[in-house]
PDB file of N, CA and C in Angstrom:
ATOM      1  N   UNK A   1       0.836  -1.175   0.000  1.00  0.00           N
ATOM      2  CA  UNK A   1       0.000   0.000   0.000  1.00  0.00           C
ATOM      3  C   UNK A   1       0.884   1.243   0.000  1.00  0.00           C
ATOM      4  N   UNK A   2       0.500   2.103  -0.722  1.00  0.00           N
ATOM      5  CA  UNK A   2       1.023   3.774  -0.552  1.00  0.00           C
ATOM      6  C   UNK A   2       0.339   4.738  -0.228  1.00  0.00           C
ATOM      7  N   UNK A   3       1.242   5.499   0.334  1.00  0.00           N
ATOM      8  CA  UNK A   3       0.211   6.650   1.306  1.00  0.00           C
ATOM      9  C   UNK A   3       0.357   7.941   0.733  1.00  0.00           C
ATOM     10  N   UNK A   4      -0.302   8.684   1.023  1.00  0.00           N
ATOM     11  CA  UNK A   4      -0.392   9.681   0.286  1.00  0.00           C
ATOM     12  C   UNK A   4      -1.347  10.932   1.217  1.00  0.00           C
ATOM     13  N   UNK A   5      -0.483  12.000   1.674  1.00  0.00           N
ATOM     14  CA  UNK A   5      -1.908  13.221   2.248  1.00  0.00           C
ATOM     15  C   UNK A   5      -2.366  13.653   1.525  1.00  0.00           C
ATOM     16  N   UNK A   6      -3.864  13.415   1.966  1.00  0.00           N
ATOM     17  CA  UNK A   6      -4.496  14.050   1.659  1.00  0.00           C
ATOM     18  C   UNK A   6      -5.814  15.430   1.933  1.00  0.00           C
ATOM     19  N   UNK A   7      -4.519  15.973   3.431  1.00  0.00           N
ATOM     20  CA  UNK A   7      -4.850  17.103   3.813  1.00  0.00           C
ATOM     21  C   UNK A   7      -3.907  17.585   4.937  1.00  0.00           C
ATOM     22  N   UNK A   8      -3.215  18.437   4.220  1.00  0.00           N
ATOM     23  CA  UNK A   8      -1.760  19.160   4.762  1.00  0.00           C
ATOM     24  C   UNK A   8      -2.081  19.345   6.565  1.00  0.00           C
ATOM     25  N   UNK A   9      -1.336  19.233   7.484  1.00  0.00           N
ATOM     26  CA  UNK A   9      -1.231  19.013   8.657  1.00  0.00           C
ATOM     27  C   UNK A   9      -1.644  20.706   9.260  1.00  0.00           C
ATOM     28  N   UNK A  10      -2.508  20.390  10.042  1.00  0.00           N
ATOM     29  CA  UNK A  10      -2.792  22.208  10.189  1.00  0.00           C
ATOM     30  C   UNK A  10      -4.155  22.352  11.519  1.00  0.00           C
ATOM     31  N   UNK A  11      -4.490  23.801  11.901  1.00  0.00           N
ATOM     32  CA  UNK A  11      -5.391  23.207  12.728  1.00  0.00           C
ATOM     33  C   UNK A  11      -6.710  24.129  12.431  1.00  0.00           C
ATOM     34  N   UNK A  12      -6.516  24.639  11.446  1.00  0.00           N
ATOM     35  CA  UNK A  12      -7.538  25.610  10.668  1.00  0.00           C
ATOM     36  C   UNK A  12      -8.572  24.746   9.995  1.00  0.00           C
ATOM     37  N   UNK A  13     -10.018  25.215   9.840  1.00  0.00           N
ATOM     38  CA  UNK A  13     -11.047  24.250   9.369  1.00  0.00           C
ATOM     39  C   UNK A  13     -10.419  24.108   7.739  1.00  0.00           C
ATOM     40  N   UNK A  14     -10.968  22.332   7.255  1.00  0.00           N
ATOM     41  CA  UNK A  14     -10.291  22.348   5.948  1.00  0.00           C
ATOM     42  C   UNK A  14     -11.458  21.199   5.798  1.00  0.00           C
ATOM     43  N   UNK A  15     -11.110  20.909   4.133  1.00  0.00           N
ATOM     44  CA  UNK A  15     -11.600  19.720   4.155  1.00  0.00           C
ATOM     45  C   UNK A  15     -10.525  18.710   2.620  1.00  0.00           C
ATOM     46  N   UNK A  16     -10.314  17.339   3.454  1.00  0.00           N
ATOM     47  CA  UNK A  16      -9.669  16.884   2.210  1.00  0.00           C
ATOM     48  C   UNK A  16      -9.436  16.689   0.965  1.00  0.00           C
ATOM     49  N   UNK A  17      -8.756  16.658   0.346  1.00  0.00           N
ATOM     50  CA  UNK A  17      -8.902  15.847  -0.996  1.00  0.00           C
ATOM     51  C   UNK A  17      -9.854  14.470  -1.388  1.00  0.00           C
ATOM     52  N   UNK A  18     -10.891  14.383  -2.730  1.00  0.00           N
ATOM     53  CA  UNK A  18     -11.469  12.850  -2.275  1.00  0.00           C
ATOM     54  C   UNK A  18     -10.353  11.864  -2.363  1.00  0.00           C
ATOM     55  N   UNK A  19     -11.622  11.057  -1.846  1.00  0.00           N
ATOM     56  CA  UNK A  19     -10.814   9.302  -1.632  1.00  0.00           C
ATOM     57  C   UNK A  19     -11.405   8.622  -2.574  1.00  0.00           C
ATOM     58  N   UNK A  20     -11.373   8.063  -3.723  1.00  0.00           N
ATOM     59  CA  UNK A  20     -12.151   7.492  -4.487  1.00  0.00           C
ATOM     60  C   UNK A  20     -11.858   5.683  -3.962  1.00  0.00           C
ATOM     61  N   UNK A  21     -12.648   5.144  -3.697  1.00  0.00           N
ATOM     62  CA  UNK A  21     -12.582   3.535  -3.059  1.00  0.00           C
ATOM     63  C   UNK A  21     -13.421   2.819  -4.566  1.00  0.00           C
ATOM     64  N   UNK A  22     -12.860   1.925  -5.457  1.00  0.00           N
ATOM     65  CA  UNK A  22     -13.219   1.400  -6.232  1.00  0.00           C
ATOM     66  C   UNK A  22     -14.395  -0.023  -5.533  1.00  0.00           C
ATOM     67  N   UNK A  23     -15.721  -0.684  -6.423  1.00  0.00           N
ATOM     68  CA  UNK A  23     -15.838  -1.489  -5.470  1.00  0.00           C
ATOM     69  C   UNK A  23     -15.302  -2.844  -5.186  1.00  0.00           C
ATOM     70  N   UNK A  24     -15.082  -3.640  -4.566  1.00  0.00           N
ATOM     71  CA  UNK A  24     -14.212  -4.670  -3.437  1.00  0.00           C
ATOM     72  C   UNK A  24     -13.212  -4.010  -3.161  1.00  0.00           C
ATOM     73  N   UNK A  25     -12.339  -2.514  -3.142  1.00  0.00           N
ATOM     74  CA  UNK A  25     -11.699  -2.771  -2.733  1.00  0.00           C
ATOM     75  C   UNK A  25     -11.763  -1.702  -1.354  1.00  0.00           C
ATOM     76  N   UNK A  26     -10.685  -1.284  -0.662  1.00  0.00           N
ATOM     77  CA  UNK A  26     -10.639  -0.697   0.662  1.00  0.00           C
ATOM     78  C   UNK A  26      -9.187   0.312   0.955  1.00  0.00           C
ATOM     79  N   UNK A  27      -9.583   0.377   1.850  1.00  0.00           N
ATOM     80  CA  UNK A  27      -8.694   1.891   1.857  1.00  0.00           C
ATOM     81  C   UNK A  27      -8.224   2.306   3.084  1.00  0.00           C
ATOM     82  N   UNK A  28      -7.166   2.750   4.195  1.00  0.00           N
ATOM     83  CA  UNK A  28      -6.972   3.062   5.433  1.00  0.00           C
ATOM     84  C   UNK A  28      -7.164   4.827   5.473  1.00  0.00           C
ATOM     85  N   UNK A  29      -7.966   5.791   5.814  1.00  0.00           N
ATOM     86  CA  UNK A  29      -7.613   6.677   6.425  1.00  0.00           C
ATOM     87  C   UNK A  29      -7.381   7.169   7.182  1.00  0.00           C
ATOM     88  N   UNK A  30      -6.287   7.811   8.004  1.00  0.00           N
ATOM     89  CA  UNK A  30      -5.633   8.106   9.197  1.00  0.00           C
ATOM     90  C   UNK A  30      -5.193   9.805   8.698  1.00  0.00           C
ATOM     91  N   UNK A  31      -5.060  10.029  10.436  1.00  0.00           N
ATOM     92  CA  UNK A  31      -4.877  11.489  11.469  1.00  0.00           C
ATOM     93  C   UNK A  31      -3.080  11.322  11.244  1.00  0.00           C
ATOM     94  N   UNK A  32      -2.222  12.337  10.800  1.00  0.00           N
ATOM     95  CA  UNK A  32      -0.596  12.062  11.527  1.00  0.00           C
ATOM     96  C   UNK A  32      -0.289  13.326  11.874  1.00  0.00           C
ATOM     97  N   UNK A  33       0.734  13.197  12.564  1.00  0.00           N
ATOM     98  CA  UNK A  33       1.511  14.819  13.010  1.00  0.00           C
ATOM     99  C   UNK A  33       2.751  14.466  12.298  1.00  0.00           C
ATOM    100  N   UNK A  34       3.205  16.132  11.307  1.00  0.00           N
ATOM    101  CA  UNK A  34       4.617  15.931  11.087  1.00  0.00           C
ATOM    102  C   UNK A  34       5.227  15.973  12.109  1.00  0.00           C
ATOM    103  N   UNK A  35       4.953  16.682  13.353  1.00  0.00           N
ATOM    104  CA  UNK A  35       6.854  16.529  14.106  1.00  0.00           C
ATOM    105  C   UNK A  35       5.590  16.119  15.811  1.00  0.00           C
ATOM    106  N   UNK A  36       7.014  15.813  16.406  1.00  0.00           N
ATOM    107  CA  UNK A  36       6.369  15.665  17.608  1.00  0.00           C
ATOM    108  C   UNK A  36       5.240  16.475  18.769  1.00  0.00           C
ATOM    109  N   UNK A  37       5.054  17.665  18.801  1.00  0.00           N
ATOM    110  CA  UNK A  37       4.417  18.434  19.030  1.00  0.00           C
ATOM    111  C   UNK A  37       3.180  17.878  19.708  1.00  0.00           C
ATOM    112  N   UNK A  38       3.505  17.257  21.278  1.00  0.00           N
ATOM    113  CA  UNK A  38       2.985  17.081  22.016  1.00  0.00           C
ATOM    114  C   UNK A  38       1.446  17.408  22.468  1.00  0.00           C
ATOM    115  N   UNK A  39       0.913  18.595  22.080  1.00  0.00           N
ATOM    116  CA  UNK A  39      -0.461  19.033  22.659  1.00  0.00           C
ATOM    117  C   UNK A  39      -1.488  18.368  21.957  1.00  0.00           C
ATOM    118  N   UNK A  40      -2.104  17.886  23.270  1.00  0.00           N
ATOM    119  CA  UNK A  40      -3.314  16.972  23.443  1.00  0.00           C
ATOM    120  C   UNK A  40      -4.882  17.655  22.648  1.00  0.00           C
ATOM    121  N   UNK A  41      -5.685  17.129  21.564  1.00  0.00           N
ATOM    122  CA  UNK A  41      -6.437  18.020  20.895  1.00  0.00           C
ATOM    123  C   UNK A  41      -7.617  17.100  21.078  1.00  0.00           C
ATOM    124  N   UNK A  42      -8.620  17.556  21.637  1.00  0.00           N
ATOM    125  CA  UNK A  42      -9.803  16.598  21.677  1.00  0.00           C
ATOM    126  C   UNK A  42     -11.190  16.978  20.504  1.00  0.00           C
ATOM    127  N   UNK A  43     -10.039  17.105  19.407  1.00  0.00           N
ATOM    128  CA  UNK A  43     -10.845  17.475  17.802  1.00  0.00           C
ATOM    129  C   UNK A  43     -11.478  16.219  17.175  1.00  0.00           C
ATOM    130  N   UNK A  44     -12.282  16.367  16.725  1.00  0.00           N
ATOM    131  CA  UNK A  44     -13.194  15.373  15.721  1.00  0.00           C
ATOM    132  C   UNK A  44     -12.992  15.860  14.508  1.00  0.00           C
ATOM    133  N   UNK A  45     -12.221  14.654  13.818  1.00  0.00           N
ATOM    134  CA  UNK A  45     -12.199  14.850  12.233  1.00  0.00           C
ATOM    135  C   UNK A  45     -13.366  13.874  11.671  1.00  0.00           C
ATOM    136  N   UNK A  46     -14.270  14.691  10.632  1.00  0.00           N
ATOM    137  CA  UNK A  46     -15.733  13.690  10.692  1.00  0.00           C
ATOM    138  C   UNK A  46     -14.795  12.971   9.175  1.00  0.00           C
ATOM    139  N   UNK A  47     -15.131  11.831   9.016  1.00  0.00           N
ATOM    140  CA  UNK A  47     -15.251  11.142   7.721  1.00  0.00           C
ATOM    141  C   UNK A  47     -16.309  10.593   6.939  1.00  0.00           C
ATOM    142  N   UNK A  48     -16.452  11.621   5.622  1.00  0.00           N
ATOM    143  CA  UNK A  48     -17.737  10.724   5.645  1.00  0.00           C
ATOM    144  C   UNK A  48     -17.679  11.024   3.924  1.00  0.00           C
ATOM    145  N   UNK A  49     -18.832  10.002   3.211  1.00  0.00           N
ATOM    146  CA  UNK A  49     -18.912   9.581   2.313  1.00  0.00           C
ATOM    147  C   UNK A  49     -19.807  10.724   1.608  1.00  0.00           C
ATOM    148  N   UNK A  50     -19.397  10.845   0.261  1.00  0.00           N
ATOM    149  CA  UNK A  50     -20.626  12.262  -1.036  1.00  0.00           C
ATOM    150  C   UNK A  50     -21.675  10.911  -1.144  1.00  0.00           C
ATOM    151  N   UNK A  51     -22.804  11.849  -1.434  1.00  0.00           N
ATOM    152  CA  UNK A  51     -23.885  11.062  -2.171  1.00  0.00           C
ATOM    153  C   UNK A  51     -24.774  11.856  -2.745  1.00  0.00           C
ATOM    154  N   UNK A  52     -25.416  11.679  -3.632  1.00  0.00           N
ATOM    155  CA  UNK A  52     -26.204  12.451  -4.331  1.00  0.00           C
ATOM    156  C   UNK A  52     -27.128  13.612  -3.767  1.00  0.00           C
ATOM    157  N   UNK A  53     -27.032  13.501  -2.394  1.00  0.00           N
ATOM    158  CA  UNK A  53     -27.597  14.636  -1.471  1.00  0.00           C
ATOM    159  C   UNK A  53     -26.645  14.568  -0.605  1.00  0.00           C
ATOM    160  N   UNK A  54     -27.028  14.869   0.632  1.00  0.00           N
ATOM    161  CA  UNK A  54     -26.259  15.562   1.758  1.00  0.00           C
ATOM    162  C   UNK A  54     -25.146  14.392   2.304  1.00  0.00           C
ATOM    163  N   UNK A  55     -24.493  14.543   2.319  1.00  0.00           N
ATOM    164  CA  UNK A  55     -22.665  13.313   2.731  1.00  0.00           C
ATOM    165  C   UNK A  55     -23.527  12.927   3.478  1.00  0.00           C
ATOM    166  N   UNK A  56     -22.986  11.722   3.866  1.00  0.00           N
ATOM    167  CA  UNK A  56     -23.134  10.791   5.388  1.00  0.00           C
ATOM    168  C   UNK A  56     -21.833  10.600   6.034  1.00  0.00           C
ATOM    169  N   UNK A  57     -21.840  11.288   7.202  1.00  0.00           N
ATOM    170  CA  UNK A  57     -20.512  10.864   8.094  1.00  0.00           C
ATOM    171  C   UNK A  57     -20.903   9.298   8.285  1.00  0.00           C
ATOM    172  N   UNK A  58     -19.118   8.615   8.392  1.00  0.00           N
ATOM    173  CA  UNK A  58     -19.281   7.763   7.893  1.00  0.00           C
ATOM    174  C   UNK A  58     -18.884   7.557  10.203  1.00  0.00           C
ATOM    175  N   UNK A  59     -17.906   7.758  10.058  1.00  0.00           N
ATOM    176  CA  UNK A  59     -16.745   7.841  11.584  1.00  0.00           C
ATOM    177  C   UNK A  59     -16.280   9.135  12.085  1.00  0.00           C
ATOM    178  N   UNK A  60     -15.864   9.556  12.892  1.00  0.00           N
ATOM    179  CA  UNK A  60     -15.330  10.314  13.434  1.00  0.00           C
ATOM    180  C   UNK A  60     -13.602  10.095  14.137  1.00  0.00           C
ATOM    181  N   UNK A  61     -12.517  10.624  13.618  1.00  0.00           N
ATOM    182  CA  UNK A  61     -11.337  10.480  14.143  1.00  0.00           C
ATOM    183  C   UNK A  61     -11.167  11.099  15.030  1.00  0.00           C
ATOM    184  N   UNK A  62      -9.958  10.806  15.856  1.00  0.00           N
ATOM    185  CA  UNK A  62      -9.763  11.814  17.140  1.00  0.00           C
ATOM    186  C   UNK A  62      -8.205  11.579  17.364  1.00  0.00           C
ATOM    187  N   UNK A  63      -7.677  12.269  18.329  1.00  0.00           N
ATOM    188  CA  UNK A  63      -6.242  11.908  18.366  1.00  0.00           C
ATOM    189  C   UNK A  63      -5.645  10.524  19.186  1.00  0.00           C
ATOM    190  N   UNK A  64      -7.032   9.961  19.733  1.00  0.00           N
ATOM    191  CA  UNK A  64      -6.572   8.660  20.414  1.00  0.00           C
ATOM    192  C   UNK A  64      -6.986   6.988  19.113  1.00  0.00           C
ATOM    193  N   UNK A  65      -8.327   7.712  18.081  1.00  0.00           N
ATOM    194  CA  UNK A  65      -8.831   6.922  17.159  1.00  0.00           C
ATOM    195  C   UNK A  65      -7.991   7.487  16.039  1.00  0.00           C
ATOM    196  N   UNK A  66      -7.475   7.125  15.454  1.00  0.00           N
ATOM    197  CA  UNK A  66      -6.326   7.916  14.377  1.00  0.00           C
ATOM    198  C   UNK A  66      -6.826   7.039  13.166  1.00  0.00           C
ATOM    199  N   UNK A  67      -7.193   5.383  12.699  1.00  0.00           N
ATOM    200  CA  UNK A  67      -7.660   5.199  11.435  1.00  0.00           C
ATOM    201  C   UNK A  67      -8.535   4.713  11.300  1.00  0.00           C
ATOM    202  N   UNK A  68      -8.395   4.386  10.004  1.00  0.00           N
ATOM    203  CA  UNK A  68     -10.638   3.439   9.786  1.00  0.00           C
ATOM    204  C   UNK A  68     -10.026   2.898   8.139  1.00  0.00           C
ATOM    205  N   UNK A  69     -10.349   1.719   8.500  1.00  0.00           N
ATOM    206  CA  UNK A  69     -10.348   1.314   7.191  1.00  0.00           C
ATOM    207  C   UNK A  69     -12.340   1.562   6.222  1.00  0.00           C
ATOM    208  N   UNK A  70     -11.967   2.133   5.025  1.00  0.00           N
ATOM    209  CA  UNK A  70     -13.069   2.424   4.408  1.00  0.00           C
ATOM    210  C   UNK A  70     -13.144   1.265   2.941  1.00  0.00           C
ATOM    211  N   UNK A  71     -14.269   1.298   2.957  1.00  0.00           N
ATOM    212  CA  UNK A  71     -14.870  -0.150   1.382  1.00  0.00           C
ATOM    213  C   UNK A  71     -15.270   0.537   0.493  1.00  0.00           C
ATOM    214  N   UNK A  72     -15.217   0.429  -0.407  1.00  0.00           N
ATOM    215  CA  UNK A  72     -15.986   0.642  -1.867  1.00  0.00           C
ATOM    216  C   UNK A  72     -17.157  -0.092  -2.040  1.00  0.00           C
ATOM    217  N   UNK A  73     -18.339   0.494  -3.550  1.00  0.00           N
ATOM    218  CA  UNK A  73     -17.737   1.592  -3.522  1.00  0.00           C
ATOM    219  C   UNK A  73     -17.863   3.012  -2.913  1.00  0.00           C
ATOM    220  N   UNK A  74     -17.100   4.372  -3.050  1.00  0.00           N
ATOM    221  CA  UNK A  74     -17.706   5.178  -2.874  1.00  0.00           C
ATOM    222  C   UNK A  74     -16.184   6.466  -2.585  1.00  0.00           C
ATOM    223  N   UNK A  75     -17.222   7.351  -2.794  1.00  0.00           N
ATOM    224  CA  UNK A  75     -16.011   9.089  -2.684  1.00  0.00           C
ATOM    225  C   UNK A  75     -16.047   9.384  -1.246  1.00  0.00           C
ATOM    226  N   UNK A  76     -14.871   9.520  -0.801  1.00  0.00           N
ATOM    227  CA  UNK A  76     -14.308   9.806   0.379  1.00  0.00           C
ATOM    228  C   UNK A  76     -14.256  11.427   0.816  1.00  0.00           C
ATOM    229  N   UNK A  77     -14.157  11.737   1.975  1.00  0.00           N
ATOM    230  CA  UNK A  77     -13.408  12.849   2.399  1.00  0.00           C
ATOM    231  C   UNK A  77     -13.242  13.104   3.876  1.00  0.00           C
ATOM    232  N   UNK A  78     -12.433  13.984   4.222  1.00  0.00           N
ATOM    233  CA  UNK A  78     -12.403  14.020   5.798  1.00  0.00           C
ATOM    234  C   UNK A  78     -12.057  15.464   6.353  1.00  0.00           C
ATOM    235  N   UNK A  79     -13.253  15.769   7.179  1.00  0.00           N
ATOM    236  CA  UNK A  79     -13.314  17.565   7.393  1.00  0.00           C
ATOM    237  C   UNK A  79     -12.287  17.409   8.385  1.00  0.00           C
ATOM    238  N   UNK A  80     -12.035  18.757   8.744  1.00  0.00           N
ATOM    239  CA  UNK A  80     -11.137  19.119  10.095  1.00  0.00           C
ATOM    240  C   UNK A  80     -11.551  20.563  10.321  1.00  0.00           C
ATOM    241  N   UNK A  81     -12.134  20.237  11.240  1.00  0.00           N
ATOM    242  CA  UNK A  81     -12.519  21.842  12.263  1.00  0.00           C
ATOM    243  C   UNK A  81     -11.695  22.711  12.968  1.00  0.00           C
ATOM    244  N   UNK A  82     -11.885  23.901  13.096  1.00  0.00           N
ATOM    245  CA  UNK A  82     -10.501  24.588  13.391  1.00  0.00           C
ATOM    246  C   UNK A  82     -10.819  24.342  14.850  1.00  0.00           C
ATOM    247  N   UNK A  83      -9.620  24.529  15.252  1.00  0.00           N
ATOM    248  CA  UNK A  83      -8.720  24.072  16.651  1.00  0.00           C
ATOM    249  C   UNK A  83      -7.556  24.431  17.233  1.00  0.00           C
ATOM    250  N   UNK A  84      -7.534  24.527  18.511  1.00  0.00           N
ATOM    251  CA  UNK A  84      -6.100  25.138  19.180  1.00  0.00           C
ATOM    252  C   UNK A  84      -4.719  23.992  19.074  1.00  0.00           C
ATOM    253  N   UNK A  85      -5.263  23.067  19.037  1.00  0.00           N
ATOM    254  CA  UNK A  85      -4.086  22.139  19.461  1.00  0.00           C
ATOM    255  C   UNK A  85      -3.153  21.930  18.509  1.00  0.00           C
ATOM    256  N   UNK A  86      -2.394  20.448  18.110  1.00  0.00           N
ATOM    257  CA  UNK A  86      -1.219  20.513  17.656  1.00  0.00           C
ATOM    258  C   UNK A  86      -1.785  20.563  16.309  1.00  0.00           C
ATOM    259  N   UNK A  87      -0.791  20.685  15.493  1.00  0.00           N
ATOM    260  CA  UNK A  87      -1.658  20.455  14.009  1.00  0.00           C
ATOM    261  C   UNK A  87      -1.587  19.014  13.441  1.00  0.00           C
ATOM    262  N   UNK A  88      -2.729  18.423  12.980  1.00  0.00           N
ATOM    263  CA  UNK A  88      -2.842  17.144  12.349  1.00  0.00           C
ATOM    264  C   UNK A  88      -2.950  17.364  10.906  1.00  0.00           C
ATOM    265  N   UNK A  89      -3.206  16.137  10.552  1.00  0.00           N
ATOM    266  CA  UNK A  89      -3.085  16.050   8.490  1.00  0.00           C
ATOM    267  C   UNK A  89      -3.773  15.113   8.342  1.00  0.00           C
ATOM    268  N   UNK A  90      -4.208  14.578   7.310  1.00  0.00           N
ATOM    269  CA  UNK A  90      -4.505  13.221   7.003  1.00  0.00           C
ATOM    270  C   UNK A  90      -4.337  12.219   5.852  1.00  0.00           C
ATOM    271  N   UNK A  91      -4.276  10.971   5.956  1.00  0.00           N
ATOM    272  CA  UNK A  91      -3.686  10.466   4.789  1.00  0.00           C
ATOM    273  C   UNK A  91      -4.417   9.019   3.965  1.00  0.00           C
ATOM    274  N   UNK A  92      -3.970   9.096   3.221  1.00  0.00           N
ATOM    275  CA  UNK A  92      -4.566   7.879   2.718  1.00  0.00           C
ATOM    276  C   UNK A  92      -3.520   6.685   2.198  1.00  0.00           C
ATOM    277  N   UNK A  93      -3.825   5.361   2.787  1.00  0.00           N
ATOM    278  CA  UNK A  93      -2.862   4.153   2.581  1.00  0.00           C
ATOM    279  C   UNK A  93      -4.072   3.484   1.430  1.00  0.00           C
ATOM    280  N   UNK A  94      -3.417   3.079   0.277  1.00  0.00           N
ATOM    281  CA  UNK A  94      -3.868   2.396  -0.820  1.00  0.00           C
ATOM    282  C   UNK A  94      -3.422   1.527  -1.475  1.00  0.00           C
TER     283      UNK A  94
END
């Protein structure tokens, strides 16, 4: 698998790049910090799936829940709400 961010590490509201999940197959998305930067953030990154109307959060990340494996098929993405703490990113293993 290769990884790839797909939302630069930061603590300002954002929202990712999609995830396109073909169907059978699957996908890891995860929370990382570039550097060590210790402070504890009790942020919810929602993940959730497009659909022809309003997304469906699929999970919610946090800094203690960091991945989720996701199935196809279907278009990905993962918000991040702005926040004091350290800055996170997120990525995708494929």
């Amino acid at each position: 698998m290769a990884q790839t961010i797909i939302l630069e590490p930061g603590n300002t509201a954002a929202i990712s790049a999609p995830v396109e999940v073909a169907a059978g197959e699957f996908v890891i998305v995860g929370l990382f910090r570039e550097n060590n930067d210790e402070r504890e953030s009790q942020v919810l990154f929602n993940v959730y799936q497009e659909t022809p109307g309003v997304s469906n959060t699929i999970v919610s990340l946090t800094n203690s829940f960091r991945a989720v494996a996701l199935c196809g098929p279907g278009t990905y993405r993962v918000s991040r709400p702005a926040y004091s703490g350290a800055p996170l990113g997120a990525f995708v293993d494929q």
